[in-house]
C-alpha atoms as a PDB file:
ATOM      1  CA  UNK A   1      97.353  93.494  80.215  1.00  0.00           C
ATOM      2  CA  UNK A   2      95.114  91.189  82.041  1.00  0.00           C
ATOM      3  CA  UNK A   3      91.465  91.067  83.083  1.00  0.00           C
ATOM      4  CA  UNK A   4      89.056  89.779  85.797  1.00  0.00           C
ATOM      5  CA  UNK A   5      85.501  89.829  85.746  1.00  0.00           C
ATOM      6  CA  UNK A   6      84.043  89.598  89.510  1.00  0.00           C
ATOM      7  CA  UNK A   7      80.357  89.862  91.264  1.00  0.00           C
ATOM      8  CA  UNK A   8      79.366  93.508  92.439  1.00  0.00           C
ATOM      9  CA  UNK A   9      80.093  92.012  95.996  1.00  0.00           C
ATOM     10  CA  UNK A  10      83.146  90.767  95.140  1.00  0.00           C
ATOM     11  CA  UNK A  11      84.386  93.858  93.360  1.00  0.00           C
ATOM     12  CA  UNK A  12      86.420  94.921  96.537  1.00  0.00           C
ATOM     13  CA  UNK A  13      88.741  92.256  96.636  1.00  0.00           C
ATOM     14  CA  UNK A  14      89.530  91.832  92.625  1.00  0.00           C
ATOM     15  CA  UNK A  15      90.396  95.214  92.843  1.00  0.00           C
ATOM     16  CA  UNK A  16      92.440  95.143  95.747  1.00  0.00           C
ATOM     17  CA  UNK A  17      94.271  91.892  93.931  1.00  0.00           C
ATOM     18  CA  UNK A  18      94.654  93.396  90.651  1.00  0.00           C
ATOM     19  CA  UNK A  19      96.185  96.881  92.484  1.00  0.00           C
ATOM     20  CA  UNK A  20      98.367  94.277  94.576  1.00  0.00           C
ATOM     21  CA  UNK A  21     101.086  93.802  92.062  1.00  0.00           C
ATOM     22  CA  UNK A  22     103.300  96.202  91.300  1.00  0.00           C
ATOM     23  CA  UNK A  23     102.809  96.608  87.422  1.00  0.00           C
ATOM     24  CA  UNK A  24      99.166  97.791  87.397  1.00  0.00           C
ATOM     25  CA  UNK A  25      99.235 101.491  87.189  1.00  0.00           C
ATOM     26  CA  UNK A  26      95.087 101.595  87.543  1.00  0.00           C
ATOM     27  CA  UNK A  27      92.363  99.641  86.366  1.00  0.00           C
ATOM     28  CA  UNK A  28      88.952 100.141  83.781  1.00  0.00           C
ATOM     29  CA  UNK A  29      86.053  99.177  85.132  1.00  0.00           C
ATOM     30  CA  UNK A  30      83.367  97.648  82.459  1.00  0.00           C
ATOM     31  CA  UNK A  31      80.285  96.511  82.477  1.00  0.00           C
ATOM     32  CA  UNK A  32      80.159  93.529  80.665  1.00  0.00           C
ATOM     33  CA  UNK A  33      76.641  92.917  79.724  1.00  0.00           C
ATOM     34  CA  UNK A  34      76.656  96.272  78.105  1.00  0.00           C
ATOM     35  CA  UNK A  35      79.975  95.951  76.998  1.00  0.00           C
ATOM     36  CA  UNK A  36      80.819  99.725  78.144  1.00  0.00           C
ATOM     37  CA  UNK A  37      83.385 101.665  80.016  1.00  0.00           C
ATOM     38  CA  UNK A  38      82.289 102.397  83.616  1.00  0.00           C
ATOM     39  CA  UNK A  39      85.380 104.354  85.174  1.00  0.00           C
ATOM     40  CA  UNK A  40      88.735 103.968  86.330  1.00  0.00           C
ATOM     41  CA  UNK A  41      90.411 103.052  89.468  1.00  0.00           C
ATOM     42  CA  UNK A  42      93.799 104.330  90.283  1.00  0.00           C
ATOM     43  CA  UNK A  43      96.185 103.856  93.193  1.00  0.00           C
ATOM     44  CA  UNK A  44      95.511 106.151  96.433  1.00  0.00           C
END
């Protein structure tokens, strides 16, 4: 398990990182002020 917080712009590419190695099934998305589940992102 690992994590990454990143700027709204900068969203993109700490997805496309995170999706980029081969053990990361999908990702949650949270927002951390809130400290809430957004959604998840999954390979295409």
């Amino acid at each position: 398990m690992d994590n990454q917080i990143v700027e709204g712009r900068e969203a993109e590419a700490g997805i496309t990182a995170l999706l980029s190695r081969p053990e990361v099934a999908y990702l949650h998305a949270r927002n951390v002020l809130a400290g809430c589940y957004m959604f998840t992102v999954t390979r295409p």
